[in-house]
C-alpha atoms as a PDB file:
ATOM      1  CA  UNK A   1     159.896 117.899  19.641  1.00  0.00           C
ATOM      2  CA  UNK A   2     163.904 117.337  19.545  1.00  0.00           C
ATOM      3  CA  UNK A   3     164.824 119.880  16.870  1.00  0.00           C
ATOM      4  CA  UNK A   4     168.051 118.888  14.914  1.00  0.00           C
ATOM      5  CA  UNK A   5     169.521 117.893  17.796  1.00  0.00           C
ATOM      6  CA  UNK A   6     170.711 114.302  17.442  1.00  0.00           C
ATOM      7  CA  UNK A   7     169.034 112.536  20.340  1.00  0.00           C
ATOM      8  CA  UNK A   8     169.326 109.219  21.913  1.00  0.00           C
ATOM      9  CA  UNK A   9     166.305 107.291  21.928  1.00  0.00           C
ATOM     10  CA  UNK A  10     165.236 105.057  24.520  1.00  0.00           C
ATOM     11  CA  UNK A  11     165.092 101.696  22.839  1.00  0.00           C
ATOM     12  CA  UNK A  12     168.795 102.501  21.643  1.00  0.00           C
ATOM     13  CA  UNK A  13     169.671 102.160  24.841  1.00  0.00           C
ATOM     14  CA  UNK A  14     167.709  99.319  25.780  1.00  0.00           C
ATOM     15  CA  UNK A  15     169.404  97.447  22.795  1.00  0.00           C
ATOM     16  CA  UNK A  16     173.168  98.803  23.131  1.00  0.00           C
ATOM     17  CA  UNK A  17     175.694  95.797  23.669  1.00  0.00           C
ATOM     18  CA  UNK A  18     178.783  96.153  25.316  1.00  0.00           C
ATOM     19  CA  UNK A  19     181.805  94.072  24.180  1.00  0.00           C
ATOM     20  CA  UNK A  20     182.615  91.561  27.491  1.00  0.00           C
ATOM     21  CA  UNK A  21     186.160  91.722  28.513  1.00  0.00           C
ATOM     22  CA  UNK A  22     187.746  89.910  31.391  1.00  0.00           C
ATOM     23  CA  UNK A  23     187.487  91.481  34.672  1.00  0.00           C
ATOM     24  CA  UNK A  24     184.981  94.339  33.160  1.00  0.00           C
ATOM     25  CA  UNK A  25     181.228  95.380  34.665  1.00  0.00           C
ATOM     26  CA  UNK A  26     178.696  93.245  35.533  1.00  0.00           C
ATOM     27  CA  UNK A  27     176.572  93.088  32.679  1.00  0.00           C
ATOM     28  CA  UNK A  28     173.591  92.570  34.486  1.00  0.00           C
ATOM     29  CA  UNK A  29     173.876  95.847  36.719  1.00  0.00           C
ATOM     30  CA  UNK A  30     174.661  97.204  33.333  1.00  0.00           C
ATOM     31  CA  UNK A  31     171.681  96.099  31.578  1.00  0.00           C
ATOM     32  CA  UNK A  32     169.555  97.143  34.832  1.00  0.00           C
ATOM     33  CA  UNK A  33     171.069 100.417  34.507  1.00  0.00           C
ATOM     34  CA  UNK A  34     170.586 100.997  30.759  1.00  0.00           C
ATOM     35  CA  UNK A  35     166.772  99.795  31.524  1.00  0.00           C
ATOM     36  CA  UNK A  36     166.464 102.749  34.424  1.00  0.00           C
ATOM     37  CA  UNK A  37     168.380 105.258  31.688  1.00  0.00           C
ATOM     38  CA  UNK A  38     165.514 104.222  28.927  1.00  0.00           C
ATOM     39  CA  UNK A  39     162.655 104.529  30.825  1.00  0.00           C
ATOM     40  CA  UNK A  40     163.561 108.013  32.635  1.00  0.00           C
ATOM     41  CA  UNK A  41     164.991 108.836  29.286  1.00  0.00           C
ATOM     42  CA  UNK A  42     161.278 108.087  27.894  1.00  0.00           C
ATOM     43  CA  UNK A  43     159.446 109.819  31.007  1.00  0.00           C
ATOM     44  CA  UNK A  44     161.382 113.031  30.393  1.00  0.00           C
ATOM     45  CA  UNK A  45     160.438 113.034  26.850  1.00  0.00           C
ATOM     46  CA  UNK A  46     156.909 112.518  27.297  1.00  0.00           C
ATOM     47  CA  UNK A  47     156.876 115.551  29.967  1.00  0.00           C
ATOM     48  CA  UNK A  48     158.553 117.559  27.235  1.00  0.00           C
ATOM     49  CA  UNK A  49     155.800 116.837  24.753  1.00  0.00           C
ATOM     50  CA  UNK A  50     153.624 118.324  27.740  1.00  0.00           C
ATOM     51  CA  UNK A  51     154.740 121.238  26.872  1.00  0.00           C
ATOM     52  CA  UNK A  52     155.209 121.972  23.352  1.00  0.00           C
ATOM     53  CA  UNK A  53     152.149 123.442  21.363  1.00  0.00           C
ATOM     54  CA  UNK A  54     151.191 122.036  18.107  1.00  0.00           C
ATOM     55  CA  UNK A  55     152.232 124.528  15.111  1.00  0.00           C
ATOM     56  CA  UNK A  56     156.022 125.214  17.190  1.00  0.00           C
ATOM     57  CA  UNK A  57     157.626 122.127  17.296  1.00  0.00           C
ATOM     58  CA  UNK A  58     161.491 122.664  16.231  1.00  0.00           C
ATOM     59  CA  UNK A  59     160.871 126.219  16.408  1.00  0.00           C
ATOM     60  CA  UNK A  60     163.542 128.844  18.738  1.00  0.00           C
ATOM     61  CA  UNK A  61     161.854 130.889  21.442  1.00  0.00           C
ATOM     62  CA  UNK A  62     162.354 134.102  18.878  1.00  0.00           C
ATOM     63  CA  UNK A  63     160.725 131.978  15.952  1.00  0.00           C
ATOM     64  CA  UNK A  64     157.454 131.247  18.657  1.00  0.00           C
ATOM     65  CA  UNK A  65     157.756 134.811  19.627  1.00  0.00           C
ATOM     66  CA  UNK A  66     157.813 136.126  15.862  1.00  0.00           C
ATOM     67  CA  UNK A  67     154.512 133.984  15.056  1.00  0.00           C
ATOM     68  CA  UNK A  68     152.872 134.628  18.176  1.00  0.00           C
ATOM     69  CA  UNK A  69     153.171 138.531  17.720  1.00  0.00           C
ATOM     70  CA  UNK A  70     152.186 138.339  13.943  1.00  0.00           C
ATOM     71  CA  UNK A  71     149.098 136.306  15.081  1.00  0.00           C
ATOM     72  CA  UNK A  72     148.301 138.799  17.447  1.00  0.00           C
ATOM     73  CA  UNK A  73     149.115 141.809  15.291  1.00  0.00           C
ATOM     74  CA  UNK A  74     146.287 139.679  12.875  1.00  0.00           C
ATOM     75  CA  UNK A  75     143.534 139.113  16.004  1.00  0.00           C
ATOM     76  CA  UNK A  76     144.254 142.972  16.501  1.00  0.00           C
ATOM     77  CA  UNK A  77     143.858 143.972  12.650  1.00  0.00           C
ATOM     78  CA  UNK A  78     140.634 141.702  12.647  1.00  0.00           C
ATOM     79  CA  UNK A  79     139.202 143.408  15.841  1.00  0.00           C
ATOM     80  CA  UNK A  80     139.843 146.985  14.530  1.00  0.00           C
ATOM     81  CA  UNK A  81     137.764 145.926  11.309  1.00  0.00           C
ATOM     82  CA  UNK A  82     135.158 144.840  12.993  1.00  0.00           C
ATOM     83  CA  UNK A  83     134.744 147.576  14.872  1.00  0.00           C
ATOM     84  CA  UNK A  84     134.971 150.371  12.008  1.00  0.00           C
ATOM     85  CA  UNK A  85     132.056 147.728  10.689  1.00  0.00           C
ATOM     86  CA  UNK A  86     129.878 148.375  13.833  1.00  0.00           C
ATOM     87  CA  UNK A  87     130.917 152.089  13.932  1.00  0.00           C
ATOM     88  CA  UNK A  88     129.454 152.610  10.235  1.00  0.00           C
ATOM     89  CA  UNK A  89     126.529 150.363  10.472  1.00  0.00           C
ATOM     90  CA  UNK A  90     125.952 151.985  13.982  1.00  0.00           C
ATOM     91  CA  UNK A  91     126.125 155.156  12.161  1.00  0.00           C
ATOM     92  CA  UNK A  92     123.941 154.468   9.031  1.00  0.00           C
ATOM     93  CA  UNK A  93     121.373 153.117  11.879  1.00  0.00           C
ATOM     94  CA  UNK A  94     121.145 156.953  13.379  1.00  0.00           C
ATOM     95  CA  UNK A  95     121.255 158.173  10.256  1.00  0.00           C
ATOM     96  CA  UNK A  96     118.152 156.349   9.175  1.00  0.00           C
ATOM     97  CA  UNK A  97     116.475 156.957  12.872  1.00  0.00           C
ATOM     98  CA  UNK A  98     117.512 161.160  12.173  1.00  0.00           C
ATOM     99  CA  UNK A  99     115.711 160.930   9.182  1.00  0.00           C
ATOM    100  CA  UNK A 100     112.609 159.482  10.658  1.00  0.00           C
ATOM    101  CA  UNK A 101     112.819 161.669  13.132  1.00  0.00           C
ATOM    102  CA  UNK A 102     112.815 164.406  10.874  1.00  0.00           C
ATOM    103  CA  UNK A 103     110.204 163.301   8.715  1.00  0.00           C
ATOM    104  CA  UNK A 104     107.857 162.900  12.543  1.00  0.00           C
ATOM    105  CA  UNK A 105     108.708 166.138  13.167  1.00  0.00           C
ATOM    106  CA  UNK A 106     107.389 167.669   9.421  1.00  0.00           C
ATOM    107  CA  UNK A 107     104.211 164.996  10.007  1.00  0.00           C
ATOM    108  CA  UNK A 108     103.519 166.770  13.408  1.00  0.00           C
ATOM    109  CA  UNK A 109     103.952 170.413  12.128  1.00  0.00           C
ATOM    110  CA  UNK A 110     101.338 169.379   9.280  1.00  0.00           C
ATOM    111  CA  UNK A 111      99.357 167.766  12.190  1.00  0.00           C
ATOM    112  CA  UNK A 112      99.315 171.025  14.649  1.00  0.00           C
ATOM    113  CA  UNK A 113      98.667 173.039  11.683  1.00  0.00           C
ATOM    114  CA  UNK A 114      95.657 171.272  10.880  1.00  0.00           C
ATOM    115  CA  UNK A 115      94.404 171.241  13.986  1.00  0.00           C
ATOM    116  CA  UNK A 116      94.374 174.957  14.452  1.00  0.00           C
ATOM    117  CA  UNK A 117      92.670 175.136  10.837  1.00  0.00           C
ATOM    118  CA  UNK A 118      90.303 173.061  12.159  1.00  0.00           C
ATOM    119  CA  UNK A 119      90.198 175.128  15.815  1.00  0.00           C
ATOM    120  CA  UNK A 120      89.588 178.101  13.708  1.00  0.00           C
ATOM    121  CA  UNK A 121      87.016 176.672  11.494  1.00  0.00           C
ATOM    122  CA  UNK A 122      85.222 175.322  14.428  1.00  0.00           C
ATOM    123  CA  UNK A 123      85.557 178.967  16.451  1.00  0.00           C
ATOM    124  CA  UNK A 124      84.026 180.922  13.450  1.00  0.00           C
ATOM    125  CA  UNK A 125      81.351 178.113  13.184  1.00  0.00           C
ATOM    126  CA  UNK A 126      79.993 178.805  16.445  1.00  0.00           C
ATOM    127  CA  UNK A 127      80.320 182.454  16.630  1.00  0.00           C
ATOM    128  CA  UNK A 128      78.401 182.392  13.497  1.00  0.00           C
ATOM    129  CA  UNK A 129      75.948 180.487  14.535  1.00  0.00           C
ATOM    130  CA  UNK A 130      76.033 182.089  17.948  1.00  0.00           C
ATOM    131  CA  UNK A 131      73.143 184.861  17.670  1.00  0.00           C
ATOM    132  CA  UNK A 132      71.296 182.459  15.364  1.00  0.00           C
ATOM    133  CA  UNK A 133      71.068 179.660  18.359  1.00  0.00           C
ATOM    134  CA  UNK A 134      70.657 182.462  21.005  1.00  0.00           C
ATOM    135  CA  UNK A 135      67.685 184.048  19.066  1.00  0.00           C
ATOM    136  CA  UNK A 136      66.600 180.439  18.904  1.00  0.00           C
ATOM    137  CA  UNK A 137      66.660 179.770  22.661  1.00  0.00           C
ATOM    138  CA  UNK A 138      64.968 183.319  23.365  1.00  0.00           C
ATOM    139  CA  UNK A 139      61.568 182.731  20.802  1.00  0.00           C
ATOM    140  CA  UNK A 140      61.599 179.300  22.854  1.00  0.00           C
ATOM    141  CA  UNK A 141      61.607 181.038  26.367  1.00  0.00           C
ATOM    142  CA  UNK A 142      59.413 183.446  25.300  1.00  0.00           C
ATOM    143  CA  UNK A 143      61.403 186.238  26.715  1.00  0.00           C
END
């Protein structure tokens, strides 16, 4: 909180004797006074510790500054990590959905081809068996 700065504490005032010499200060405005100087003494310090943060007590405004922009130059260093980490495992994720895609796209080529096989199967079937089932119909008629 103080530094190396030699400090007086409050109680050291509180306990400081004076010698007494003939004609000198009252010693109980004295003693009153020394009281008020502790406890404002004490009040100040206690605001002080209001504003310290833990980790930079003792420290010079340039040492805080130094830490605080090495901690942030590590919070940055972390962040861009993590984010090459999403960017490749974003990346292998369309690579895998490409490849799906690809193989949906060779499954429905197969799948349209097959289907016309079948069209054309199913077209020669009934033209074949087109003047069969119309002779068929006409020896029912009669005609």
């Amino acid at each position: 909180m103080r530094g190396a700065v030699p400090v007086i504490e409050p109680e050291e005032i509180r306990r400081r004797e004076f010698n007494k010499v003939l004609r000198g200060y009252d010693t109980v405005e004295v003693r009153y006074f020394l009281e008020m100087l502790a406890d404002e003494l004490e009040s100040l310090q206690k605001k002080l510790g209001e504003y310290e943060v833990p980790g930079f007590e003792g420290k010079s405004p340039g040492e805080i500054v130094e830490q605080a922009r090495r901690k942030a130059d590590e919070i940055v260093e972390e962040a861009r990590q993590k984010a090459a980490e999403i960017i490749r495992a974003a990346e292998r994720q369309r690579d895998m959905v490409e490849r799906e895609i690809d193989k949906l796209k060779v499954k429905r080529h197969e799948i349209i081809k097959q289907v016309e096989e079948l069209v054309y199967k199913l077209r020669n079937f009934v033209e074949a068996g087109i003047p069969d089932f119309r002779e068929e119909r006409s020896d029912e008629s009669g005609v």
